[in-house]
Protein backbone atom coordinates (compact mmCIF):
# COMPACT_ATOMS: atom_id res chain seq x y z
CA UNK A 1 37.34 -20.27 115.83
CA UNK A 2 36.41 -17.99 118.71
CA UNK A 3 38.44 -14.24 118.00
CA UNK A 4 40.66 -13.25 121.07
CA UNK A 5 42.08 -10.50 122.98
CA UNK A 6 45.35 -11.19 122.46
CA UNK A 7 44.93 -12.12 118.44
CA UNK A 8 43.42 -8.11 118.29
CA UNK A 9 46.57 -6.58 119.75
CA UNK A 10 49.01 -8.94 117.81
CA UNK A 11 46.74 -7.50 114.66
CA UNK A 12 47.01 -3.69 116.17
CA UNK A 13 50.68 -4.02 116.31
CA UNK A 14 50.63 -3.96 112.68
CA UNK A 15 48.94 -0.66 112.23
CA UNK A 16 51.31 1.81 112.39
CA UNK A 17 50.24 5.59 113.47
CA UNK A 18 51.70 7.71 110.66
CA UNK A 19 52.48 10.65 112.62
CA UNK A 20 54.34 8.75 115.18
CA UNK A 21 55.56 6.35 113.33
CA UNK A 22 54.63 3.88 116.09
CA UNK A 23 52.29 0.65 116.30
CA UNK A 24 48.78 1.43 118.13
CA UNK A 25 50.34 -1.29 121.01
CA UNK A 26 54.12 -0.04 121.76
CA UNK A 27 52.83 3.39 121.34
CA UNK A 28 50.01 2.62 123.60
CA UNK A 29 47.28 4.52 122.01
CA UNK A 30 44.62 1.25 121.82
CA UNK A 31 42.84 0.89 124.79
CA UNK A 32 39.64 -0.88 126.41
CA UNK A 33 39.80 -3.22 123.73
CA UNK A 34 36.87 -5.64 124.36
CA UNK A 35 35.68 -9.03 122.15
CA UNK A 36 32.13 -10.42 122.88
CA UNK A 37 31.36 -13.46 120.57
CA UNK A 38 33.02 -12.52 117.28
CA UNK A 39 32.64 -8.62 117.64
CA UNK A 40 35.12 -6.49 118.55
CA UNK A 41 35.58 -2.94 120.31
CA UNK A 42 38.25 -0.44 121.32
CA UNK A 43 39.20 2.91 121.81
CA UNK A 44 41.88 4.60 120.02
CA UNK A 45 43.65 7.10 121.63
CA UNK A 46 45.98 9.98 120.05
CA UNK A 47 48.07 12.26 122.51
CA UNK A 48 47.90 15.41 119.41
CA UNK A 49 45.31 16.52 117.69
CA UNK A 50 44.00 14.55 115.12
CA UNK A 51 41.13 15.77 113.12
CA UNK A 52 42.17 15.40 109.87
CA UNK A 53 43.96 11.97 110.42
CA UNK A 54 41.37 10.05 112.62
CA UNK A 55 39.48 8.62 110.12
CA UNK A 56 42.14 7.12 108.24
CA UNK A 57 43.41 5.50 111.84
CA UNK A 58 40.07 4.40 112.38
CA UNK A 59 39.91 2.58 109.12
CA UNK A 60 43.40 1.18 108.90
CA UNK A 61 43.06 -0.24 112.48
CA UNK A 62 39.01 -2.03 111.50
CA UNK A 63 40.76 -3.02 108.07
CA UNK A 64 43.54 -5.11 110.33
CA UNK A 65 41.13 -6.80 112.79
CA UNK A 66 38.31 -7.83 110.34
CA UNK A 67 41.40 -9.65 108.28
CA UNK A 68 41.66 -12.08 111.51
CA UNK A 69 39.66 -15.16 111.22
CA UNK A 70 36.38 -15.29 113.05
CA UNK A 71 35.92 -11.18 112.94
CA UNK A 72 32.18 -9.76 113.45
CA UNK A 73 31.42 -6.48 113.26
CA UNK A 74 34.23 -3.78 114.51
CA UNK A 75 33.47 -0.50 116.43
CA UNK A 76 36.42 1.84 116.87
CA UNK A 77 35.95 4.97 118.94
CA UNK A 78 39.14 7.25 117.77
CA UNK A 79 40.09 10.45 119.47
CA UNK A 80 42.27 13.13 120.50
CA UNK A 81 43.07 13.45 124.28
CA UNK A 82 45.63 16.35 124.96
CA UNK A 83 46.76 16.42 128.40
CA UNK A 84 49.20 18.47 130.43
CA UNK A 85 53.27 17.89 129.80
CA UNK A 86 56.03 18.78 132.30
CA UNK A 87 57.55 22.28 131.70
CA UNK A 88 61.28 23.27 133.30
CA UNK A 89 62.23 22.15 136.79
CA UNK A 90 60.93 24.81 139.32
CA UNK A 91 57.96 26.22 137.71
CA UNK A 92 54.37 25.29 138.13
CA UNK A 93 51.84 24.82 135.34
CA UNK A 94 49.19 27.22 134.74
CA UNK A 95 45.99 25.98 135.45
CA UNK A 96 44.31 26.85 132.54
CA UNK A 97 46.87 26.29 130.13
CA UNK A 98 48.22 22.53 129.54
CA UNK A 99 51.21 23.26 127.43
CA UNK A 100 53.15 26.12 126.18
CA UNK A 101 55.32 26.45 123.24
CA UNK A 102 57.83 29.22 122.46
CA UNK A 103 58.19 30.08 118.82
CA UNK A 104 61.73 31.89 118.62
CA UNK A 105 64.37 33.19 116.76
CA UNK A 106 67.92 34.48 117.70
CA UNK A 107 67.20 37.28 114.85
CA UNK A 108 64.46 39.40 113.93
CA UNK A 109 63.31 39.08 110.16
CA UNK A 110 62.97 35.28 109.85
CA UNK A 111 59.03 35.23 109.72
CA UNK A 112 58.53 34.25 113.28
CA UNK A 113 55.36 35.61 114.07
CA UNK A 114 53.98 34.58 110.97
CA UNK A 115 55.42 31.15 111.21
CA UNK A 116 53.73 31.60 114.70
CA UNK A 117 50.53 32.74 113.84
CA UNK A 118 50.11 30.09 111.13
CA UNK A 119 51.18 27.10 113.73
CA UNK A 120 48.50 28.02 116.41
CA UNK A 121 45.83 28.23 113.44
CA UNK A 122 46.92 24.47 112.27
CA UNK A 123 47.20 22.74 115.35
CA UNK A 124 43.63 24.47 115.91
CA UNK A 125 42.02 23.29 112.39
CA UNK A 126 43.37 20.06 114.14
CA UNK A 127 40.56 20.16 116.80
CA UNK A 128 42.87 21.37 119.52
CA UNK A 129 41.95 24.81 121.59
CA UNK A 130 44.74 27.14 121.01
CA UNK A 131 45.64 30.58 121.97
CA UNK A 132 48.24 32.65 120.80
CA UNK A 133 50.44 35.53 122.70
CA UNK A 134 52.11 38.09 121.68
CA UNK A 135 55.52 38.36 123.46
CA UNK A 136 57.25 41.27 121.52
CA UNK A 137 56.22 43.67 123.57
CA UNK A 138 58.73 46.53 121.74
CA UNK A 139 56.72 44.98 118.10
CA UNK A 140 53.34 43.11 118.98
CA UNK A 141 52.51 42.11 115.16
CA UNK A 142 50.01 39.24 116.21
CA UNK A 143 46.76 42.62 116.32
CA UNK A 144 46.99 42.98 112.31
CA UNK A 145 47.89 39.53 111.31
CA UNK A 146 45.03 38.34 113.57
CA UNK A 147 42.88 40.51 111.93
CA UNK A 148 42.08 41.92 115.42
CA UNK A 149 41.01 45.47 116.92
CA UNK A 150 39.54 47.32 119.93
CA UNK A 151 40.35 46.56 123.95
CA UNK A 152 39.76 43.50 125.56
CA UNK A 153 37.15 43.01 128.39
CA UNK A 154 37.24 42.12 131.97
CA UNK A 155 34.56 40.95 134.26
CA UNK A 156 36.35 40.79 137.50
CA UNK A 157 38.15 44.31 137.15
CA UNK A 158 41.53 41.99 137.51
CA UNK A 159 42.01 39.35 134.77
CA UNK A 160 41.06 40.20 130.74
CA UNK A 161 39.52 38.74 128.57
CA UNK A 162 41.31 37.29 125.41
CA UNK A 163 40.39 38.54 122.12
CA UNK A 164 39.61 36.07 119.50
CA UNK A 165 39.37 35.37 115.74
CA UNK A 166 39.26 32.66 113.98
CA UNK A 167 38.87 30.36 116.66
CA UNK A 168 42.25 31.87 118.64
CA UNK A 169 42.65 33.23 121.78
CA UNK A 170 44.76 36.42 121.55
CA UNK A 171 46.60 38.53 124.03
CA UNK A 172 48.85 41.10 123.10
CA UNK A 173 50.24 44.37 124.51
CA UNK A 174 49.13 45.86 120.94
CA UNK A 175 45.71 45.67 121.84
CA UNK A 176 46.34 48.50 124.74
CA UNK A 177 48.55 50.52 123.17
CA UNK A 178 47.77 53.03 120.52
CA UNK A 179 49.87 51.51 116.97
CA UNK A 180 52.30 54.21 116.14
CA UNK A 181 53.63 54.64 120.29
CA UNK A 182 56.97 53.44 120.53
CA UNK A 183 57.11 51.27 123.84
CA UNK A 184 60.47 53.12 125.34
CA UNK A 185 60.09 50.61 128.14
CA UNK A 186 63.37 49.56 129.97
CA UNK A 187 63.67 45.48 131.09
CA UNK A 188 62.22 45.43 134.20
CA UNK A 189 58.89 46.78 132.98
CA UNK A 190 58.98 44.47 130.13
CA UNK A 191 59.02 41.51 132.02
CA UNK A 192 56.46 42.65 134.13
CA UNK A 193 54.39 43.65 130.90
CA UNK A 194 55.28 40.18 129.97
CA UNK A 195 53.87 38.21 133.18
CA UNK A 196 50.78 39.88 132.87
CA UNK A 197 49.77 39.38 129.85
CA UNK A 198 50.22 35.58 130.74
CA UNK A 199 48.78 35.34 134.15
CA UNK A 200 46.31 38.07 134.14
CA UNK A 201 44.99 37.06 130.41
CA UNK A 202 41.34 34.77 131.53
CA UNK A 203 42.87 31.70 129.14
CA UNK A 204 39.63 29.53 128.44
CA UNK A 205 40.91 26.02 129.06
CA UNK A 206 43.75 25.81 126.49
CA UNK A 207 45.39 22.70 124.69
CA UNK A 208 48.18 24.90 124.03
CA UNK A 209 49.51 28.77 124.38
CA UNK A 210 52.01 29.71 121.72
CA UNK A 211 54.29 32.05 122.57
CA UNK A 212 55.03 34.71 120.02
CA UNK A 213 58.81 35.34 121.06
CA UNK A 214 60.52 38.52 120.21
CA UNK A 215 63.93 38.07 118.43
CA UNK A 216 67.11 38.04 120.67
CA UNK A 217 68.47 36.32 124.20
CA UNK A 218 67.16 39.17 125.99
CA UNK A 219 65.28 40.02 129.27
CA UNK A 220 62.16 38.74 128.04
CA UNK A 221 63.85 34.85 126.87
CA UNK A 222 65.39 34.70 130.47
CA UNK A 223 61.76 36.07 132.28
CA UNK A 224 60.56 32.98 129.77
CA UNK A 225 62.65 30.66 130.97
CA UNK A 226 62.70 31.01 134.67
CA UNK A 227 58.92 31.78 135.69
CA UNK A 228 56.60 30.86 132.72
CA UNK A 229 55.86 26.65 132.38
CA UNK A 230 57.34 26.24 129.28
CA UNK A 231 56.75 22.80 127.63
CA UNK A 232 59.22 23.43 124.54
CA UNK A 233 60.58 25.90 122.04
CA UNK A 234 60.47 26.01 118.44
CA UNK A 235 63.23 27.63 116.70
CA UNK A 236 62.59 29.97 113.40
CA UNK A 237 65.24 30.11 111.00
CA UNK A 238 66.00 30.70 107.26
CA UNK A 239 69.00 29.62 105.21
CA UNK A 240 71.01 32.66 105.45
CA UNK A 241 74.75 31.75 107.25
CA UNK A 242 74.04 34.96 109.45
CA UNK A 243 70.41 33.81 110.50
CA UNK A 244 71.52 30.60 111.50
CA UNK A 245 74.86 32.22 113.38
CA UNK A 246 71.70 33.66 115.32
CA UNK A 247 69.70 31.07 115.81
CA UNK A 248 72.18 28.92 117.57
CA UNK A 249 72.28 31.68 120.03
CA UNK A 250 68.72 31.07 120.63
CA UNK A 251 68.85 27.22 120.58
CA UNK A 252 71.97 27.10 122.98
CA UNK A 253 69.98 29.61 125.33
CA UNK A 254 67.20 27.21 125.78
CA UNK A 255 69.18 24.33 126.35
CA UNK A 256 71.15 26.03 128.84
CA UNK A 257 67.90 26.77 130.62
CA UNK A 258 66.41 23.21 130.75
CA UNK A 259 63.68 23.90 128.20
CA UNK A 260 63.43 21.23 125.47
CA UNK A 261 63.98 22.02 121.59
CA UNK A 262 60.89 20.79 120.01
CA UNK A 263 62.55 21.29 116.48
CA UNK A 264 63.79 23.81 113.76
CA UNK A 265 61.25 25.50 110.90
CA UNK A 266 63.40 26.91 108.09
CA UNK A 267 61.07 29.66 106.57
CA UNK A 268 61.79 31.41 103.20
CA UNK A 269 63.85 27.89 102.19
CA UNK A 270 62.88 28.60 98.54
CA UNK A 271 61.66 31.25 96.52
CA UNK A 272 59.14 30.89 94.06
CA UNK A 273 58.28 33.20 91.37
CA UNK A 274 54.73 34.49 91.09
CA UNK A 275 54.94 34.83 87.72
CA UNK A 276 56.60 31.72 86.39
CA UNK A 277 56.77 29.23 89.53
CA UNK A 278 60.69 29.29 89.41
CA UNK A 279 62.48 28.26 92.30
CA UNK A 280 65.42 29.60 93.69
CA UNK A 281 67.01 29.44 96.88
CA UNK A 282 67.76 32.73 96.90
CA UNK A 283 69.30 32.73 100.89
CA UNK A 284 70.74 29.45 100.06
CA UNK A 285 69.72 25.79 100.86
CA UNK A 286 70.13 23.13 103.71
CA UNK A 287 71.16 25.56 106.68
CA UNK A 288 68.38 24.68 108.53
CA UNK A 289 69.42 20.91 108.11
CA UNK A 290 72.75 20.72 108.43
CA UNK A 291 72.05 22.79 111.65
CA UNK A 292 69.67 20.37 112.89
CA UNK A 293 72.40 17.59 112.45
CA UNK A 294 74.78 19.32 114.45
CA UNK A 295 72.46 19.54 117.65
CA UNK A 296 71.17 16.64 117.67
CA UNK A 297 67.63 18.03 117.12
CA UNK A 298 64.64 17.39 114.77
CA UNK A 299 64.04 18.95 111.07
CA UNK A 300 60.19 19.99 111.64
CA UNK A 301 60.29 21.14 108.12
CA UNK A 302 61.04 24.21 105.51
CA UNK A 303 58.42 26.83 103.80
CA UNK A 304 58.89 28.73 100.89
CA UNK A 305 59.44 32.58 100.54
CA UNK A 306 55.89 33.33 98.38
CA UNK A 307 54.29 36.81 98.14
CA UNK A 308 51.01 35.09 98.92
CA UNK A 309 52.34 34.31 102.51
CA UNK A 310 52.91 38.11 103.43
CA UNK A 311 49.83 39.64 101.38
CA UNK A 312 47.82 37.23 103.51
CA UNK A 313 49.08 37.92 107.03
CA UNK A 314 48.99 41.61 106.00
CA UNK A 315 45.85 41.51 105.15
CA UNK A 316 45.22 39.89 108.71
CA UNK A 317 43.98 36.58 107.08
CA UNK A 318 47.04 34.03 107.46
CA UNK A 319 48.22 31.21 105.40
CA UNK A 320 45.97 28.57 107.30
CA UNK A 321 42.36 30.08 107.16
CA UNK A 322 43.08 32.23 103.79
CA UNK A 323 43.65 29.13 101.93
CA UNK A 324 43.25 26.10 103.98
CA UNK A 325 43.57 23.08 101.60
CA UNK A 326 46.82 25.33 99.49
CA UNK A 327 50.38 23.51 99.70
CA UNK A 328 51.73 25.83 101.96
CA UNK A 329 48.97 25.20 104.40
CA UNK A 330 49.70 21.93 104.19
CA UNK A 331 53.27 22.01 105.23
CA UNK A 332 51.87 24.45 108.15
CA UNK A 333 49.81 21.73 109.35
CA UNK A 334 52.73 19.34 108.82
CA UNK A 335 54.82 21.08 111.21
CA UNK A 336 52.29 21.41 113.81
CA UNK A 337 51.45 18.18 113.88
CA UNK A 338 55.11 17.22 114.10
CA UNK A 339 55.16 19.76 117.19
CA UNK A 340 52.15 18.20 118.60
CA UNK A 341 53.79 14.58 118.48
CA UNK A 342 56.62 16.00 120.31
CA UNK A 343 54.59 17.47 123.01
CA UNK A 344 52.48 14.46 123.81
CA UNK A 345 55.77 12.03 123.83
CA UNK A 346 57.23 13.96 126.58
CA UNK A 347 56.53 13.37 130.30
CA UNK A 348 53.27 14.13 131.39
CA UNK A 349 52.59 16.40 134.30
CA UNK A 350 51.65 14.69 137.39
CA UNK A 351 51.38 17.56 139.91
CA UNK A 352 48.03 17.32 140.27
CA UNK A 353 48.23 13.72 141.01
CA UNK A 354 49.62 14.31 144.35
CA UNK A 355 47.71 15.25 147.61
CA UNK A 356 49.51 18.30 149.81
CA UNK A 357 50.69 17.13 152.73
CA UNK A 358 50.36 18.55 156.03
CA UNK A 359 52.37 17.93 158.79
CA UNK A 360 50.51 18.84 161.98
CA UNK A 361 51.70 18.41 166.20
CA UNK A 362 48.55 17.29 167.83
């Protein structure tokens, strides 16, 4: 009995993706699936990046169609393609730049920019091209944890280039600035700070930009949320009643400006002794949950408060690349991939799809 088409996607609809939680057919990542004689091939096609999951896809999906009677020999090609999503109503995308994701916090103090830093190093392990920028202009912190020094370049005399460490594009006010000057800046020249670190920063073809937000609903959010394409925010909290009372603020200002909640981190969840491995909530336990419930939006996931965490992003070697196969790197790479999901199931951009059109009087 001859193998067809249709008996390889009835096969495929049992392999579910485990990040998505979706068959290879509803979710419709198998494509150009093609059966000559007994032997089968297909494309498998993942809308995040994948590295570290691909080959277990790639088996599960040749284990289902060899178990179908008549199987020959299956070849499955399984990648990542990351395209561009839609951002807010009103602003264009960046053409270098195919998603950007605010990391934020209604208060400072929660381990944002380290929650940050660690994210845009995961999704990049993952195989995606990432680039990171520092949006706390008053406290740029992304220089040291980075593990970054010295100016950035230009070749034009108008755009810079981005600085770059482990595999990261960086741009950050903190690389022009001298690291004791307070920036006694008002708004305005923020803002403008901020829009030109974005659109005069030479991106090289990014996946995604992360957006190191400073803490607060302040000029820089709104500049955020009315000019820069942003594809969805992640919110940093911890346990603490009065982070939380803050981080609403920060979740309800998003909302309020069309830009999607991608889902909430709760950092320092747990603390656990260096000495004995005891844990103990110490800020308490479930906030980030039980807030979560009450907005309707998704749990992403919850890190623990460990003196490893801040010894390593002092020492500007972060969670990710310091120890890369450690359990907290693991939940970092969790997250992001949970991030990554959420990006790719929203509506892809199709501006570029369209032709202008020109209405002339001949």
């Amino acid at each position: 009995m001859s193998i067809t088409i249709e008996a390889v996607k009835t096969a495929l609809t049992q392999v579910i993706d485990p990040n998505t939680g979706r068959d290879l057919v509803s979710g419709k990542s198998a494509k150009n699936i093609k059966v000559e004689g007994d032997d089968v091939t297909l494309d498998v096609e993942l809308g995040y990046p994948a590295k570290s999951q691909i080959d277990g896809i790639r088996k599960s999906v040749i284990a289902a169609i060899r178990a179908l009677p008549g199987a020959g020999n299956v070849s499955v090609n399984a990648y990542s393609k990351i395209v561009a999503h839609t951002a807010q109503r009103g602003v264009k995308l960046l053409s270098n730049v195919k998603n950007i994701i605010a990391v934020a916090s209604g208060k400072g103090g929660v381990g944002k920019s380290t929650t940050a830093v660690n994210l845009a190093l995961a999704l990049s392990a993952e195989g995606a091209r990432v680039g990171i920028l520092d949006a706390d202009i008053y406290g740029p912190s992304q220089p040291m944890m980075m593990g970054i020094s010295g100016r950035p370049e230009t070749t034009d005399g108008k755009t810079m280039e981005p600085m770059e460490n482990y595999g990261l594009q960086v741009s950050s006010i903190g690389f022009m600035i001298d690291p004791d000057e307070p920036m006694v800046w008002r708004g305005p020249i923020v803002t403008q700070a901020l829009q030109q670190l974005l659109e005069q920063t030479n991106w090289h073809e990014l996946d995604y930009l992360i957006v190191d937000m400073p803490p607060g609903t302040g000029d820089i959010q709104l500049t955020l949320s009315q000019k820069v394409p942003v594809t969805g925010a992640v919110i940093v909290t911890t346990p603490q009643d009065i982070a939380l009372l803050d981080a609403r603020k920060g979740l309800k200002m998003f909302e309020k400006v069309g830009i999607p909640i991608l889902g909430i981190v709760e950092n320092m969840s747990m603390h656990i002794c260096s000495n004995c491995g005891h844990a103990e909530a110490i800020f308490g336990e479930g906030g980030g949950q039980k807030m979560c419930g009450e907005y309707g939006v998704d749990f992403l996931g919850a890190l623990p408060l460990t003196m490893s965490i801040r010894e390593q992003t002092d020492s500007g070697m972060p969670t990710v690349v310091a120890d890369p196969d450690g359990k907290v790197s693991a939940i970092y790479r969790e997250i992001a991939r949970k991030i990554a999901v959420k990006v790719a199931e929203k509506a892809k951009d199709m501006s570029g799809k369209f032709p202008n059109i020109v209405i002339r009087n001949d």
